[in-house]
C-alpha atoms as a PDB file:
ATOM      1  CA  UNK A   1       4.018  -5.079  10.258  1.00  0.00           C
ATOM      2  CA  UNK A   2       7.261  -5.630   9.170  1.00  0.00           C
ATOM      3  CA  UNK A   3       8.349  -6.932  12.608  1.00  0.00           C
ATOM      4  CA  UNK A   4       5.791  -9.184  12.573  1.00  0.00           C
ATOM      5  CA  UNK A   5       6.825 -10.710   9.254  1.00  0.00           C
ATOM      6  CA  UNK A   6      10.566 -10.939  10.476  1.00  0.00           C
ATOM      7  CA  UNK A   7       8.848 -12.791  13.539  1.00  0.00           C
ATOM      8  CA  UNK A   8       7.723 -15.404  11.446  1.00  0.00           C
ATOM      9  CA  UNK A   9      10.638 -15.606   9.431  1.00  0.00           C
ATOM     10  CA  UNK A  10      11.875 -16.777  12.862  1.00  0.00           C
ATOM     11  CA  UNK A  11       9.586 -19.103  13.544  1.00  0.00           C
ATOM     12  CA  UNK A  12       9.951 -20.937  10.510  1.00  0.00           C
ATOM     13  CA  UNK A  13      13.362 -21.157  10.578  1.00  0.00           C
ATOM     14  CA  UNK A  14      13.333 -22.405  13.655  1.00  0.00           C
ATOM     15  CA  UNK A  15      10.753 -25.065  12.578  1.00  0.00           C
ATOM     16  CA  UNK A  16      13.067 -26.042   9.899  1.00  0.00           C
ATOM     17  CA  UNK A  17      16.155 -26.603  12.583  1.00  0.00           C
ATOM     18  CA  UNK A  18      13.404 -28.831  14.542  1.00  0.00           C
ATOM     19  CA  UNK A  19      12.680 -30.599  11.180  1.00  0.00           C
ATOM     20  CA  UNK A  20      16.077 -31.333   9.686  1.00  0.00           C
ATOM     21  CA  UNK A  21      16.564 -33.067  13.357  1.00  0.00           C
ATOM     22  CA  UNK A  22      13.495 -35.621  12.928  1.00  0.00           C
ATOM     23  CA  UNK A  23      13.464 -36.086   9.609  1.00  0.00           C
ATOM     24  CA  UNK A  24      15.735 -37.701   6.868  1.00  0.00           C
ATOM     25  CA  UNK A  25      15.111 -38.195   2.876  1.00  0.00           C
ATOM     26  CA  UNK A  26      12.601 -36.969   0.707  1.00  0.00           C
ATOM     27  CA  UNK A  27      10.342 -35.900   4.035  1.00  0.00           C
ATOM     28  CA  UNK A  28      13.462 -33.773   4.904  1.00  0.00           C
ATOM     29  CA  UNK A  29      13.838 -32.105   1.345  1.00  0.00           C
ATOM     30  CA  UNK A  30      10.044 -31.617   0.660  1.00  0.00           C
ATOM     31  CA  UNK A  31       9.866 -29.927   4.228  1.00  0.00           C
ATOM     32  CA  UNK A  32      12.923 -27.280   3.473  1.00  0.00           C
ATOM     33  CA  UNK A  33      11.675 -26.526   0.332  1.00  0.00           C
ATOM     34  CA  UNK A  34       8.167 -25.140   1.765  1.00  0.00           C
ATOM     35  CA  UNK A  35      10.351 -23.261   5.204  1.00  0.00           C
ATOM     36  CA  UNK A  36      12.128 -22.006   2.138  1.00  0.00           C
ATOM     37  CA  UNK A  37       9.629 -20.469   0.005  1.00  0.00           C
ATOM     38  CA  UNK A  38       7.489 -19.429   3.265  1.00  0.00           C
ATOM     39  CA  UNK A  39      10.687 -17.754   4.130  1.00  0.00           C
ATOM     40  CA  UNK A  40      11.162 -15.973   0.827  1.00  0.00           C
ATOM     41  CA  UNK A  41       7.110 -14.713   0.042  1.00  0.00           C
ATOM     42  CA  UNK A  42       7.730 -13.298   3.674  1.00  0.00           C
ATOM     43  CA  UNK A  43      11.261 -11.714   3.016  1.00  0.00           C
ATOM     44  CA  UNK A  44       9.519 -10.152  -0.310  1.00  0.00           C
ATOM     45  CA  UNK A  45       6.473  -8.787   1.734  1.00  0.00           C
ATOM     46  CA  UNK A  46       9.326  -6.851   3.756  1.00  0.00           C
ATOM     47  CA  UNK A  47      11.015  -5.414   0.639  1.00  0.00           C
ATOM     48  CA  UNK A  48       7.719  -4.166  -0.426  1.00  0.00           C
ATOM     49  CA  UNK A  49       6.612  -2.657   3.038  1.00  0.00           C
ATOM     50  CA  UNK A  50       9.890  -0.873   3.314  1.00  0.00           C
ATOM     51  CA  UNK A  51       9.771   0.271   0.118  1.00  0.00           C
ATOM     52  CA  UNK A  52       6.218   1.699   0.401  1.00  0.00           C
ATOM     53  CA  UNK A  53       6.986   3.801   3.716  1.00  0.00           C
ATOM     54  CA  UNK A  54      10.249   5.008   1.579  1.00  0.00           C
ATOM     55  CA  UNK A  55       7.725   6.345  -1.017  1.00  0.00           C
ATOM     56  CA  UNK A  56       5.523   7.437   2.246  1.00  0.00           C
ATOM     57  CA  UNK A  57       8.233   9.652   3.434  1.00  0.00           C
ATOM     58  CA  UNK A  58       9.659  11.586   0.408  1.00  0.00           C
ATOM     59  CA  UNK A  59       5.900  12.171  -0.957  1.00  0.00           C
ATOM     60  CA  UNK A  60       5.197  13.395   2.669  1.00  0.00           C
ATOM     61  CA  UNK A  61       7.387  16.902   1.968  1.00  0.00           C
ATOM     62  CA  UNK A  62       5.637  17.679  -1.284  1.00  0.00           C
ATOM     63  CA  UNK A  63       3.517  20.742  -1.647  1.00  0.00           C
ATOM     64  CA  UNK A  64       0.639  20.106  -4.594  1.00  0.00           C
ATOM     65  CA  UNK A  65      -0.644  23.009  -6.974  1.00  0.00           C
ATOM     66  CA  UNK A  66      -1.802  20.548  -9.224  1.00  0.00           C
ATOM     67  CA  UNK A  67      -3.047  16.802  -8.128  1.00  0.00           C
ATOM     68  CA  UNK A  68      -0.458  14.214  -8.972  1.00  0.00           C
ATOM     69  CA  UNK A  69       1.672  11.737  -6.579  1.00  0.00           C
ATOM     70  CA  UNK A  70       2.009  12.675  -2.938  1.00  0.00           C
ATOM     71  CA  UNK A  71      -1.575  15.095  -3.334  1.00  0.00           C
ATOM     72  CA  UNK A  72      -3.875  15.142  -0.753  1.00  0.00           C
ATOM     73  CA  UNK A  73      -7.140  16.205  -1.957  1.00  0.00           C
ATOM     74  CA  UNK A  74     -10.617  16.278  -0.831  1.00  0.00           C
ATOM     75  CA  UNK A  75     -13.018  15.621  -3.438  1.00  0.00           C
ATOM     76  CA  UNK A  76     -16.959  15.738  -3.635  1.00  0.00           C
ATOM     77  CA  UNK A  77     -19.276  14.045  -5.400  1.00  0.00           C
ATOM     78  CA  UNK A  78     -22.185  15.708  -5.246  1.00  0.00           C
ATOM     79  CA  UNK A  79     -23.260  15.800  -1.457  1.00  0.00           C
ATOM     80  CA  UNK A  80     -21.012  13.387  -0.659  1.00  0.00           C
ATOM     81  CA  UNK A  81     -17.250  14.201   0.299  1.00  0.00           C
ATOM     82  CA  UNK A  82     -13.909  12.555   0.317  1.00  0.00           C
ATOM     83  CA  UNK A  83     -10.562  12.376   0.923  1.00  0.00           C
ATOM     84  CA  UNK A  84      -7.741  11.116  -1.481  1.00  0.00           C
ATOM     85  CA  UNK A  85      -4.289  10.212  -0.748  1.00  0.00           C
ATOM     86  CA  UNK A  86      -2.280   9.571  -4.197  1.00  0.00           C
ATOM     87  CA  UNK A  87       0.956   7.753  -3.292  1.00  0.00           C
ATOM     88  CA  UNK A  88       1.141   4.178  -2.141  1.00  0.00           C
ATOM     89  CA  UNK A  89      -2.131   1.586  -2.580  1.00  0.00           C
ATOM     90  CA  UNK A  90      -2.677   1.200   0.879  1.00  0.00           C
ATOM     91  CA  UNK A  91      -6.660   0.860   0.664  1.00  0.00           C
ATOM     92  CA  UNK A  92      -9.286   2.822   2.857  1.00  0.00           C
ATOM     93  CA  UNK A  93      -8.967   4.223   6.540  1.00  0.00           C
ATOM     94  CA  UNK A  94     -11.349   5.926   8.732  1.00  0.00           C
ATOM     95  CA  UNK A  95      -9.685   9.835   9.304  1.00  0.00           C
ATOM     96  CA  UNK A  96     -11.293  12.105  11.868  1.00  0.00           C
ATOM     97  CA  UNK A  97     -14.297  10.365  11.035  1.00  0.00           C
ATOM     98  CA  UNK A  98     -13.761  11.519   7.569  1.00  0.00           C
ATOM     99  CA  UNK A  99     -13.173   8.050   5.132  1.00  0.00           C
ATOM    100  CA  UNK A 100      -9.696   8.711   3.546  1.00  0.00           C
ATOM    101  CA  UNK A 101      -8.454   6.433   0.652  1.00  0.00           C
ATOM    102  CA  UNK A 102      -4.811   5.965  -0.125  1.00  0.00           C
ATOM    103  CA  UNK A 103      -4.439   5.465  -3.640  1.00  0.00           C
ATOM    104  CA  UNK A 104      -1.962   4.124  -6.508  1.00  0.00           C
ATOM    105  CA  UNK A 105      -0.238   6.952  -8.289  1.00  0.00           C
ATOM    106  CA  UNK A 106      -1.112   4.457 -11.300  1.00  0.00           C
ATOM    107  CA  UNK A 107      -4.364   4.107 -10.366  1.00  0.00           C
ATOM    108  CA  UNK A 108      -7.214   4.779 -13.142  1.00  0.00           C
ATOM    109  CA  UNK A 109      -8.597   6.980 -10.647  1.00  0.00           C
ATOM    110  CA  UNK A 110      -5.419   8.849  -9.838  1.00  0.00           C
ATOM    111  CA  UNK A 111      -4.406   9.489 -13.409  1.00  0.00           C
ATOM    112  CA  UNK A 112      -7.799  10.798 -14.441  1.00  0.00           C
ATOM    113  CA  UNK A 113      -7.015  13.354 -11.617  1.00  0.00           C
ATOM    114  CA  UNK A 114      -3.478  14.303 -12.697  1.00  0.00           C
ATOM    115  CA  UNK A 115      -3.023  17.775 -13.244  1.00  0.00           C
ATOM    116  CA  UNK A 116      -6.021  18.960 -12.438  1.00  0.00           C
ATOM    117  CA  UNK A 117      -6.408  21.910  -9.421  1.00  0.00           C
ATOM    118  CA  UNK A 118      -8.762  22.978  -7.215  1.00  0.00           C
ATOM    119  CA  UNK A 119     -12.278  23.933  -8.208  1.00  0.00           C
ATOM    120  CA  UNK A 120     -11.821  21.169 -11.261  1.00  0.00           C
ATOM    121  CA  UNK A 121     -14.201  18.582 -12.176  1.00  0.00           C
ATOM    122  CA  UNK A 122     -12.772  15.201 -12.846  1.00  0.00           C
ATOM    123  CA  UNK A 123     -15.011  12.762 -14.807  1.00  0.00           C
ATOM    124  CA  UNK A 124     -14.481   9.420 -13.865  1.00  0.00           C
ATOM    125  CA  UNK A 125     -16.548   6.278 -14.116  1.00  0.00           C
ATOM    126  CA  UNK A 126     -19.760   7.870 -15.016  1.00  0.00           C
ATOM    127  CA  UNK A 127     -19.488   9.869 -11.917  1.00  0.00           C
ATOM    128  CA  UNK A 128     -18.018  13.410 -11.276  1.00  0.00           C
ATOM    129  CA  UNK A 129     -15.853  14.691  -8.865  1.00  0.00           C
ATOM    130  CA  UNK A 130     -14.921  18.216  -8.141  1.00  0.00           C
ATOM    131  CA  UNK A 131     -11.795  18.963  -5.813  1.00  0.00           C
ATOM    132  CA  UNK A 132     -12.268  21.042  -3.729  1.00  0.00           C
ATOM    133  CA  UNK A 133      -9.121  21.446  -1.635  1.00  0.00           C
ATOM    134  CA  UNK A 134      -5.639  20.382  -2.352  1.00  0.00           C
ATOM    135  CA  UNK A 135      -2.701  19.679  -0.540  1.00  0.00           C
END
């Protein structure tokens, strides 16, 4: 991801060398003002990867007795069971055909789990959800 990013940080700067050469005036300026802030959304997406994997990697070494950030817990609601990663807001991925959803330690849902341990029923949404492992 990130390499692709710094990839098209590449590109566009070398689309703004190509346009400073053919173009002069306003054209010039309005056309290294968008490179620019292309440039700088991409250079922000970066910072945000790299600091998401830095969060990744020091909530990777934590043990959980109680759900909070860096848990791994599998959950069930009623017949149905799931597993939740509290740490970065990464979305949904398919696990061992398991579906595994990597959630916001801010999250509504992961703050209605926090501090709760296995066996525990968390009511959330109209809907309940009893963990039954922790990790």
């Amino acid at each position: 991801m990130i390499a692709e990013y710094e990839g098209s940080i590449h590109e566009l700067q070398k689309g703004m060398f190509e346009e400073t050469k053919s173009s002069a005036g306003d054209k010039y300026e309005t056309s290294r003002t968008q490179f620019q802030r292309e440039i700088e959304r991409l250079k922000t997406q970066i910072s945000g990867v790299h600091t998401t994997k830095a969060t990744l990697l020091i909530l990777n070494d934590v043990k959980s007795i109680a759900a909070g950030e860096g848990s791994l817990l599998e959950v069930s609601m009623g017949t149905t069971k799931m597993i939740i990663y509290i740490g970065a807001a990464l979305g949904s991925l398919n696990y061992q055909g398991q579906a595994m959803h990597i959630i916001s330690a801010q999250s509504p849902l992961a703050i209605a789990f926090k501090g709760h341990a296995v066996g525990d029923v968390v009511n959330f949404n109209q809907k309940k959800y009893k963990i039954e492992d922790l990790a």
